[in-house]
Protein backbone atom coordinates (compact mmCIF):
# COMPACT_ATOMS: atom_id res chain seq x y z
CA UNK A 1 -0.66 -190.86 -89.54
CA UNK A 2 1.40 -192.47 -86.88
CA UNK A 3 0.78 -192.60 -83.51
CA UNK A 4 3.78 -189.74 -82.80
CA UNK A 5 2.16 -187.16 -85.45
CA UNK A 6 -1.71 -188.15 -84.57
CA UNK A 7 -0.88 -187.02 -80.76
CA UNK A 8 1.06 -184.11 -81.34
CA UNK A 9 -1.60 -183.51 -83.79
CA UNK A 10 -4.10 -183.04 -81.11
CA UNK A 11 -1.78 -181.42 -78.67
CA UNK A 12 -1.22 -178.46 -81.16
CA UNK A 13 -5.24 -178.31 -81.17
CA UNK A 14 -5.45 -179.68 -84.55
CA UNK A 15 -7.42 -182.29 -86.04
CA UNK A 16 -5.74 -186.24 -86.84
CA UNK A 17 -6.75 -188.37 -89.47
CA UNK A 18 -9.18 -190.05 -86.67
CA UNK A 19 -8.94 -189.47 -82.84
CA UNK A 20 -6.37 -190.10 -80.48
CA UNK A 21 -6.84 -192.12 -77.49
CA UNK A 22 -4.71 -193.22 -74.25
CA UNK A 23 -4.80 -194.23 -70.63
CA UNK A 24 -4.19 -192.09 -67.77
CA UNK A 25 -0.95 -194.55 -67.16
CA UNK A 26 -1.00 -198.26 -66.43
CA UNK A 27 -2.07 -199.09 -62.39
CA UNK A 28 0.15 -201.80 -61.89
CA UNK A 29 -2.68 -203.32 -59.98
CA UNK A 30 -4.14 -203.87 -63.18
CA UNK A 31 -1.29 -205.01 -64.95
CA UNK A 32 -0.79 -207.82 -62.45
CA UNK A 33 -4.22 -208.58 -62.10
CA UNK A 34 -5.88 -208.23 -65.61
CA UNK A 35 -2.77 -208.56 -67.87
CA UNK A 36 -0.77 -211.09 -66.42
CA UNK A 37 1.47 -208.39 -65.01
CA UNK A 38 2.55 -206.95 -68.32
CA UNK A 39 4.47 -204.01 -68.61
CA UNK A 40 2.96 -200.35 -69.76
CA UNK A 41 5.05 -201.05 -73.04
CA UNK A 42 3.62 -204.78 -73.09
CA UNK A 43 0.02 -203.19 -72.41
CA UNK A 44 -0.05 -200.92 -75.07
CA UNK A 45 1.28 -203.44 -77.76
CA UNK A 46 -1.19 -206.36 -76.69
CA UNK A 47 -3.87 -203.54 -77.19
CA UNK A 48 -2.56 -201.83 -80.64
CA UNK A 49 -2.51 -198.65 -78.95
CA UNK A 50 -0.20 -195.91 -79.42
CA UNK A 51 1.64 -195.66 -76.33
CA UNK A 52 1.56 -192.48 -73.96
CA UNK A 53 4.65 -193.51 -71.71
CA UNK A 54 4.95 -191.80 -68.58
CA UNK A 55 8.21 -191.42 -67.27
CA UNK A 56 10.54 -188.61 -65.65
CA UNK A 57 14.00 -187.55 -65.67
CA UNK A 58 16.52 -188.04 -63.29
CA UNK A 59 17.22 -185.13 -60.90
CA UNK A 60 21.28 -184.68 -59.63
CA UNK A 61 21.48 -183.51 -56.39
CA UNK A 62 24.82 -182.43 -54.27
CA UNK A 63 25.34 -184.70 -51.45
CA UNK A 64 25.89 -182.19 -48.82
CA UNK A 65 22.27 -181.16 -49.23
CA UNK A 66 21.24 -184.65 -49.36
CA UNK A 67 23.08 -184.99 -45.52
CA UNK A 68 20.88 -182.68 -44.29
CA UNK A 69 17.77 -184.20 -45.62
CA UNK A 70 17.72 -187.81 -43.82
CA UNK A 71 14.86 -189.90 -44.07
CA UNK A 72 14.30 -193.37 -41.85
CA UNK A 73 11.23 -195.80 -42.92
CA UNK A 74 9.29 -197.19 -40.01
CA UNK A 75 7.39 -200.09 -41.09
CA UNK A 76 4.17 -199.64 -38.22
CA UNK A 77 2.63 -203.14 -39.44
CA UNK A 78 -0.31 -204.06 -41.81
CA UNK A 79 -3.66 -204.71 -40.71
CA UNK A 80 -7.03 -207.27 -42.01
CA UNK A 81 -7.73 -205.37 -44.98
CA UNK A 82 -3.95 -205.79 -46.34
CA UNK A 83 -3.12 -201.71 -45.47
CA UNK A 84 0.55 -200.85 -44.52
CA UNK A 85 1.25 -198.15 -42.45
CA UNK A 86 4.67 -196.54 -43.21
CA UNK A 87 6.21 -193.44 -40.74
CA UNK A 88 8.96 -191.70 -42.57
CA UNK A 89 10.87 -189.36 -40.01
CA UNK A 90 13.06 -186.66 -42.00
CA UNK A 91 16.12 -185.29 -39.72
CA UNK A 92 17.29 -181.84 -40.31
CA UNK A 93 20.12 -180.06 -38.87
CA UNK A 94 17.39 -178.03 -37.15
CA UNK A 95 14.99 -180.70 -35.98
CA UNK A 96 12.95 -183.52 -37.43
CA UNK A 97 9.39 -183.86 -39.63
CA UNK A 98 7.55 -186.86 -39.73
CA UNK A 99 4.70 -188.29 -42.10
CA UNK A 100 2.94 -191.40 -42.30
CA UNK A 101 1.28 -193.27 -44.92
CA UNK A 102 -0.79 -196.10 -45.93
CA UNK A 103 -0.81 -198.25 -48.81
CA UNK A 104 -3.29 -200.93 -50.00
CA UNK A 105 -2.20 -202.99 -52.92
CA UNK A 106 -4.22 -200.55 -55.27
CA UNK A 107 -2.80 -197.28 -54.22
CA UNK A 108 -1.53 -195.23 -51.15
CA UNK A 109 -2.56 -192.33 -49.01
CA UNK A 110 -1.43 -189.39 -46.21
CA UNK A 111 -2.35 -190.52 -42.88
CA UNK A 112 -0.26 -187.61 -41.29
CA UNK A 113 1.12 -184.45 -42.95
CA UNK A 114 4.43 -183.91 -42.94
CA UNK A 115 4.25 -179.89 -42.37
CA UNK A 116 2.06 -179.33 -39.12
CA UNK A 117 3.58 -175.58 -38.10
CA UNK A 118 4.94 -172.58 -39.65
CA UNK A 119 8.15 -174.19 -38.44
CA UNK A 120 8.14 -177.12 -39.95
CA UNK A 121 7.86 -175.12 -43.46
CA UNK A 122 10.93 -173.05 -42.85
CA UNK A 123 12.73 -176.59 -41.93
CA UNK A 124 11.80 -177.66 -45.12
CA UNK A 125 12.09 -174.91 -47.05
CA UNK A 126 15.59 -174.53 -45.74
CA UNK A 127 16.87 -178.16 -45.92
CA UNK A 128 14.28 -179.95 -48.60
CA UNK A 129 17.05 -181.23 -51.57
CA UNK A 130 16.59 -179.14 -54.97
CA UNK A 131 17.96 -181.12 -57.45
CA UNK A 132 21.40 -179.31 -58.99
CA UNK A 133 21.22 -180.75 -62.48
CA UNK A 134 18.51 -182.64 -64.54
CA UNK A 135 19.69 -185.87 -66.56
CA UNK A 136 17.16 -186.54 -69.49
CA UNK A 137 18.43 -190.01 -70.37
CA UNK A 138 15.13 -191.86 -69.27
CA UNK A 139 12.71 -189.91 -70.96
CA UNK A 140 15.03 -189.72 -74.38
CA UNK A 141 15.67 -194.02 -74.02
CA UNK A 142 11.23 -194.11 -73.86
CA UNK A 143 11.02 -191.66 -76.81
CA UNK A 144 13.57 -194.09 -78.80
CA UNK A 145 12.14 -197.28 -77.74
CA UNK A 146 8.54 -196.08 -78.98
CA UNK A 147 9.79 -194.27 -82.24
CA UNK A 148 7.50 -192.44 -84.25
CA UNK A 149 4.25 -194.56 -82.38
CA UNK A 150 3.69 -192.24 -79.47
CA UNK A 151 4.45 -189.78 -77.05
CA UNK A 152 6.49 -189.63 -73.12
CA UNK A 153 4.92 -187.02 -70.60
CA UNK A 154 4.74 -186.95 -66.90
CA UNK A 155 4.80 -184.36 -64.45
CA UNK A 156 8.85 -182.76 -64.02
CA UNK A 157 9.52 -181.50 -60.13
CA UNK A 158 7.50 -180.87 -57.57
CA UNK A 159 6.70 -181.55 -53.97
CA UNK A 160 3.48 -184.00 -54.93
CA UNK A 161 1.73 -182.10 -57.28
CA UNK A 162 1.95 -180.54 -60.23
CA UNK A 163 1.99 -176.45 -59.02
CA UNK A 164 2.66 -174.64 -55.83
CA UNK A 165 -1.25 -174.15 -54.33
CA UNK A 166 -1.49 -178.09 -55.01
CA UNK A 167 1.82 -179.24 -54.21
CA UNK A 168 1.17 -177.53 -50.92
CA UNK A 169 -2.42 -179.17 -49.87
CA UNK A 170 -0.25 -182.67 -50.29
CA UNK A 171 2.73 -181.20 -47.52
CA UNK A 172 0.24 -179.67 -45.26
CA UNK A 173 -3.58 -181.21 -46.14
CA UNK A 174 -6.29 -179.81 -48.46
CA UNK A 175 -8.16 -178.17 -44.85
CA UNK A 176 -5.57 -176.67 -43.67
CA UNK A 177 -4.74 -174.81 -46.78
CA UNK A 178 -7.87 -173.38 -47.29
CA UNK A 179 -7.44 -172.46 -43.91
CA UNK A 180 -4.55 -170.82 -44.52
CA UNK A 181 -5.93 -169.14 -47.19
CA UNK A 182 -8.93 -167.34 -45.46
CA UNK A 183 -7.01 -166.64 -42.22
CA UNK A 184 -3.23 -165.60 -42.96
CA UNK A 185 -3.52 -165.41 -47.00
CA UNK A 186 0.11 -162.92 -46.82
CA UNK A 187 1.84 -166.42 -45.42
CA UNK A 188 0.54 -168.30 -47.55
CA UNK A 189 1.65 -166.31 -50.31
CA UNK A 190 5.47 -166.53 -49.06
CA UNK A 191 4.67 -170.20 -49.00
CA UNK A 192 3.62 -170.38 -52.44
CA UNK A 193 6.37 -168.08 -53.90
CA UNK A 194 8.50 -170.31 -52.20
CA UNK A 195 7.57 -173.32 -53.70
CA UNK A 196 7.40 -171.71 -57.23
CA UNK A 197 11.04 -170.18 -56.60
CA UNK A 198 12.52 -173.84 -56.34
CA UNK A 199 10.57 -175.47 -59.45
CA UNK A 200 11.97 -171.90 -61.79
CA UNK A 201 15.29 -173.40 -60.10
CA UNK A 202 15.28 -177.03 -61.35
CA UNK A 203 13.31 -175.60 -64.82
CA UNK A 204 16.43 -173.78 -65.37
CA UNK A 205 19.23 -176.28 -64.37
CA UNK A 206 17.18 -179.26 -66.65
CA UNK A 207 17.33 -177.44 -69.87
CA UNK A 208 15.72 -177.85 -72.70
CA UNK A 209 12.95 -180.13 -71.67
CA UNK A 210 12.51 -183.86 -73.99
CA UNK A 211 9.25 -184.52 -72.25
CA UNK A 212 6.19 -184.11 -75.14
CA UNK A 213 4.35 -183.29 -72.44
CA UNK A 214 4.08 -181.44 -69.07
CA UNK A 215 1.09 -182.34 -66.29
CA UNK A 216 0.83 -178.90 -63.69
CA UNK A 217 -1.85 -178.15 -61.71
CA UNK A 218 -3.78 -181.11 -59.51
CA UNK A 219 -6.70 -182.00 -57.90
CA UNK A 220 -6.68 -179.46 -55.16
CA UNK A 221 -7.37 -176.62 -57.56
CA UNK A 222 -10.34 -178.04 -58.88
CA UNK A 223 -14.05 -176.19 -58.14
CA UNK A 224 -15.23 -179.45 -56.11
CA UNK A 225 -12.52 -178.04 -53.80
CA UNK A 226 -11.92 -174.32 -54.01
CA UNK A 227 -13.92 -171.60 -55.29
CA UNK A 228 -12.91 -169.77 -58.50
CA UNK A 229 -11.93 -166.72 -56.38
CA UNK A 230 -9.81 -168.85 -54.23
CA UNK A 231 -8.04 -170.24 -57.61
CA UNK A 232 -7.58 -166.61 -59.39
CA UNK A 233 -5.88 -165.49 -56.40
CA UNK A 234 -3.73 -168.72 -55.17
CA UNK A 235 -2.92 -171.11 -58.16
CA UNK A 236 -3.18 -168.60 -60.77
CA UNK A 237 -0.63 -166.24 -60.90
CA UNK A 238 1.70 -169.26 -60.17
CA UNK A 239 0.66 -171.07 -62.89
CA UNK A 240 0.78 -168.22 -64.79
CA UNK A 241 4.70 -168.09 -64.30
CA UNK A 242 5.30 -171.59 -64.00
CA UNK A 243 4.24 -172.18 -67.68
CA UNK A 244 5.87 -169.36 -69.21
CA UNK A 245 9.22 -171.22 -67.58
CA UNK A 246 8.21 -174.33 -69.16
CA UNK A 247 7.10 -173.20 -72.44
CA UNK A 248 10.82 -171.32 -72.43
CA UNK A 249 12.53 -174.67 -72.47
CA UNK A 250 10.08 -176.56 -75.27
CA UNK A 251 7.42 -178.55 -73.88
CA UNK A 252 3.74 -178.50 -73.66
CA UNK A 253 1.50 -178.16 -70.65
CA UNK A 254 -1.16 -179.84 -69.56
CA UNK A 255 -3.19 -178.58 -67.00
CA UNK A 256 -4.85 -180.80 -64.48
CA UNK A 257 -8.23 -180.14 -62.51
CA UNK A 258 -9.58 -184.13 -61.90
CA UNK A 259 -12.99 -182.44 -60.53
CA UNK A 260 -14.77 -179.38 -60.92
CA UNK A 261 -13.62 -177.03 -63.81
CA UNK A 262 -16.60 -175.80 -65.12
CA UNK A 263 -16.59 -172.63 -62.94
CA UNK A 264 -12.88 -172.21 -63.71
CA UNK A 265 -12.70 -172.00 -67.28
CA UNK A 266 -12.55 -168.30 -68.22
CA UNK A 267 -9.15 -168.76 -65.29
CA UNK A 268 -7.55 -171.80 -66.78
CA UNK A 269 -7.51 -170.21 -70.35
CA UNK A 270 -5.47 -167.42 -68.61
CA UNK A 271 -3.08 -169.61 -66.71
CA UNK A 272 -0.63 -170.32 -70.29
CA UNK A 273 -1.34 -174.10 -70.52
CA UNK A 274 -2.05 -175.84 -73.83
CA UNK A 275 -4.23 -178.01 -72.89
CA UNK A 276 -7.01 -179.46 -69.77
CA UNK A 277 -7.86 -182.91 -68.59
CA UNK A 278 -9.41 -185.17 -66.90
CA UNK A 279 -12.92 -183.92 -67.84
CA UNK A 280 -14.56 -186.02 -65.47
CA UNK A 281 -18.00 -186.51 -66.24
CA UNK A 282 -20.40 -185.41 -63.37
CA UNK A 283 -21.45 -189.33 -62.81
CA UNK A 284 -17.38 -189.70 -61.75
CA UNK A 285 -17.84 -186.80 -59.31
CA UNK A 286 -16.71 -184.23 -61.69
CA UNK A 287 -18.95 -181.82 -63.80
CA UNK A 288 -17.63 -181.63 -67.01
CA UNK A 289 -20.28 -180.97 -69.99
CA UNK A 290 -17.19 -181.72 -72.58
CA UNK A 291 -19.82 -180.30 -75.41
CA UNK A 292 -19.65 -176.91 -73.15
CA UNK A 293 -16.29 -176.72 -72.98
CA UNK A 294 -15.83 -177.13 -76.79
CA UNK A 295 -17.82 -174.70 -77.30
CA UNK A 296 -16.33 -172.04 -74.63
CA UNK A 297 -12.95 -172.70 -74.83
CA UNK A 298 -11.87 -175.13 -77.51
CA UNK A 299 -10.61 -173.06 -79.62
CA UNK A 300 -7.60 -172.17 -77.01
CA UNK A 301 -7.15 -175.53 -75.11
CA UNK A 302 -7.17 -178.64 -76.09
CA UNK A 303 -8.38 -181.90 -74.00
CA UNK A 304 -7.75 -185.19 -72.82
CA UNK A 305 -10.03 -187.38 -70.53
CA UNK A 306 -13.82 -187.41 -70.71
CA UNK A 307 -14.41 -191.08 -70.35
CA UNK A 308 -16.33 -192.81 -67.69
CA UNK A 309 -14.44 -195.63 -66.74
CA UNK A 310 -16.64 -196.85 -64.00
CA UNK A 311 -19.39 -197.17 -66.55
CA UNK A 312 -17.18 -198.29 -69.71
CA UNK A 313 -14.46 -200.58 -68.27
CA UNK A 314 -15.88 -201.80 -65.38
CA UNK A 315 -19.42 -202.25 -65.25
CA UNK A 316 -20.00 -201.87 -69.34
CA UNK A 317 -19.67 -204.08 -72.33
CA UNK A 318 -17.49 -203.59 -75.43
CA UNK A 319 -21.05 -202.19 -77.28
CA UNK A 320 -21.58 -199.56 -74.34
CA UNK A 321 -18.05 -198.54 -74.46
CA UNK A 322 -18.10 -198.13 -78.23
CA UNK A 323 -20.89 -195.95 -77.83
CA UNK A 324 -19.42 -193.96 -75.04
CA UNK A 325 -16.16 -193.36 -77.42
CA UNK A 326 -18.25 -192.29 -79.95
CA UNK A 327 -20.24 -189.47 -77.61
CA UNK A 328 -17.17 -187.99 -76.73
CA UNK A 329 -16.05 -187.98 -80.28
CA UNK A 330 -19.01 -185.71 -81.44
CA UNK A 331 -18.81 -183.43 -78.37
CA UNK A 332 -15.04 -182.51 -79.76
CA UNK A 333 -16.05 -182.19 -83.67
CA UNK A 334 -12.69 -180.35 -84.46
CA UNK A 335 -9.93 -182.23 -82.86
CA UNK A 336 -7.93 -180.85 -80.04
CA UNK A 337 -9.02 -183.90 -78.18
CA UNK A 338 -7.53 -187.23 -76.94
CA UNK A 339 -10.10 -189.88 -75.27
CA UNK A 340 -8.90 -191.20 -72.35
CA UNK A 341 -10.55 -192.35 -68.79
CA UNK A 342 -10.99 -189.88 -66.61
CA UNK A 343 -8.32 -191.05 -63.73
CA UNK A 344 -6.72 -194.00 -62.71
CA UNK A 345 -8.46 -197.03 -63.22
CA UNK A 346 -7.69 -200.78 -61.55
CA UNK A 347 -10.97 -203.21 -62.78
CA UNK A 348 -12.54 -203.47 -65.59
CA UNK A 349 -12.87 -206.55 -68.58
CA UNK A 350 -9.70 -206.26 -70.94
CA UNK A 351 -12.59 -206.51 -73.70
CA UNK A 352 -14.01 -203.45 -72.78
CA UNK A 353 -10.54 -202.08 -73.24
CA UNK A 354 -9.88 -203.36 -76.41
CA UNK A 355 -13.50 -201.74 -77.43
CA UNK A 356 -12.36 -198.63 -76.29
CA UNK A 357 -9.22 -198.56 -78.91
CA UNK A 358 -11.30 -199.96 -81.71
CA UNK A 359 -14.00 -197.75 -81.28
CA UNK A 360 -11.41 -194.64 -81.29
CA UNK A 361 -9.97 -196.16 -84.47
CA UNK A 362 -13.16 -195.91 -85.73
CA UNK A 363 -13.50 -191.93 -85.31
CA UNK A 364 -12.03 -190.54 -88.21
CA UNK A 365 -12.37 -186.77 -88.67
């Protein structure tokens, strides 16, 4: 098999000749600082790994909606420890939101929210840009410049993560959501169905989608965060819709918890996606028994994730690692499975990676 087929392979629950395996994208922290600043094409190649490119579309919007959306970058300095603080005030026709972040040169952060009060969601719910037309051209130039030897996927539109309930713990903060939900759960609601209403929008106006595959869902649904009552009744039925719109337009869905999921897996089977990741192990601060969910569930969803990266990339050694990839192959006997750390990673001894794709070479079915 080829890269292309042994992916899709796995995404349509199926076995490969051997297993799959990718990263959960390139950090460009690591690029520069372990690979010379390669690029994620570059990476892939110097590893002999079919690539997993992830790239999005580009999104049209009418100018007169972009005039009412006006953002202005405040640079508020950048202090000992090399962390940039960044204010970005958004002027409305009906008054202004503001949010701040930081960023280190491994990653970023929310400092401040940029939705504080039930007003400042009806500003942006009445002036945020929806895009009027999708324009596929980036995503179809990655899935001709990597041929038959892998797969693009991303997330598609959203307002920082993948569906409503997480989308809006990045807008407003994860506290104040739950929040929300305990004290006025009919508002939230509104808010949610709000949110979904635009993504159906820009899901209809893009089209048949060219993306292999689809990333929904987030962090903020995860059990480490919310209880599985919480989920059923504020990211499920959302979901629910959301991937029966995506499905519509030919693409696959993955569905993203990055902590807990154990408690959540009778409701994520429900929810229409195709497959789950990150399977964090518990050691990461997850608790995913990948075995358990084979057993429970793998014959409706496949997986991607699983590995510990702390352990393998950064701390192990290319025998460890091998190991590691070999574990993970035997908890997922019948396919449906692509290895893959279990989040973003930034350190770790390119030999370890380069154990990592042998070793998954090495797992034939």
């Amino acid at each position: 098999m080829k890269g292309r087929e042994r992916f899709l392979a796995a995404l349509n629950n199926q076995k490969a000749d051997r297993l799959p395996c990718q990263v959960h994208n390139w950090m460009s922290y690591y690029l520069k600082t372990y690979l010379g600043g390669k690029s994620d094409y570059e990476a892939y190649e110097y590893f002999g790994m079919d690539p997993v490119i992830y790239t999005r579309p580009n999104f049209i919007y009418d100018d007169r909606d972009r005039a009412n959306w006006i953002v202005r970058k405040t640079d508020l300095g950048t202090d000992s420890d090399g962390v940039t603080k960044t204010r970005f005030d958004i002027t409305t026709p009906d008054g202004t939101l503001t949010e701040v972040r930081g960023d280190s040169p491994i990653t970023g952060w929310i400092t401040e929210h940029m939705l504080k009060t039930k007003e400042d969601f009806e500003l942006w719910r009445k002036y945020f840009p929806i895009p009027r037309a999708v324009d596929w051209t980036p995503v179809i130039q990655a899935k001709n410049r990597i041929g038959g030897n892998g797969i693009v996927r991303d997330g598609y539109f959203d307002f920082g993560q993948g569906s409503p309930w997480q989308s809006f713990a990045y807008m407003i903060g994860t506290q104040e959501i739950i929040m929300a939900a305990i004290d006025e759960p009919d508002w939230l609601h509104y808010v949610l169905d709000t949110l979904l209403q635009k993504k159906l929008q820009v899901i209809e106006a893009g089209g048949r989608i060219e993306l292999d595959l689809i990333e929904t869902g987030g962090g903020a649904g995860s059990s480490t965060v919310i209880s599985p009552s919480m989920h059923e009744e504020f990211c499920l039925p959302y979901d629910q819709i959301q991937h029966e719109a995506l499905h519509a337009q030919g693409t696959k869905i993955v569905y993203h918890l990055c902590g807990g999921l154990m408690p959540l897996l009778d409701l994520v089977v429900q929810n229409g996606a195709d497959g789950l990741e990150t399977m964090t192990p518990p050691i990461m601060g997850g608790d995913c028994i990948l075995s358990e969910c084979t057993k429970r569930i793998g014959d409706r969803m496949f997986f991607i994730g699983g590995f510990d990266q702390n352990a393998g990339f950064e701390k192990g050694n290319p025998d460890l690692v091998r190991k590691m990839v070999f574990d993970l192959h035997k908890d997922c006997p019948d396919g449906g499975y692509i290895v893959s750390p279990s989040d973003h990673f930034f350190y770790g001894d390119p030999a370890n990676l380069q154990a990592f794709v042998d070793a998954a070479r090495e797992c034939v079915y």
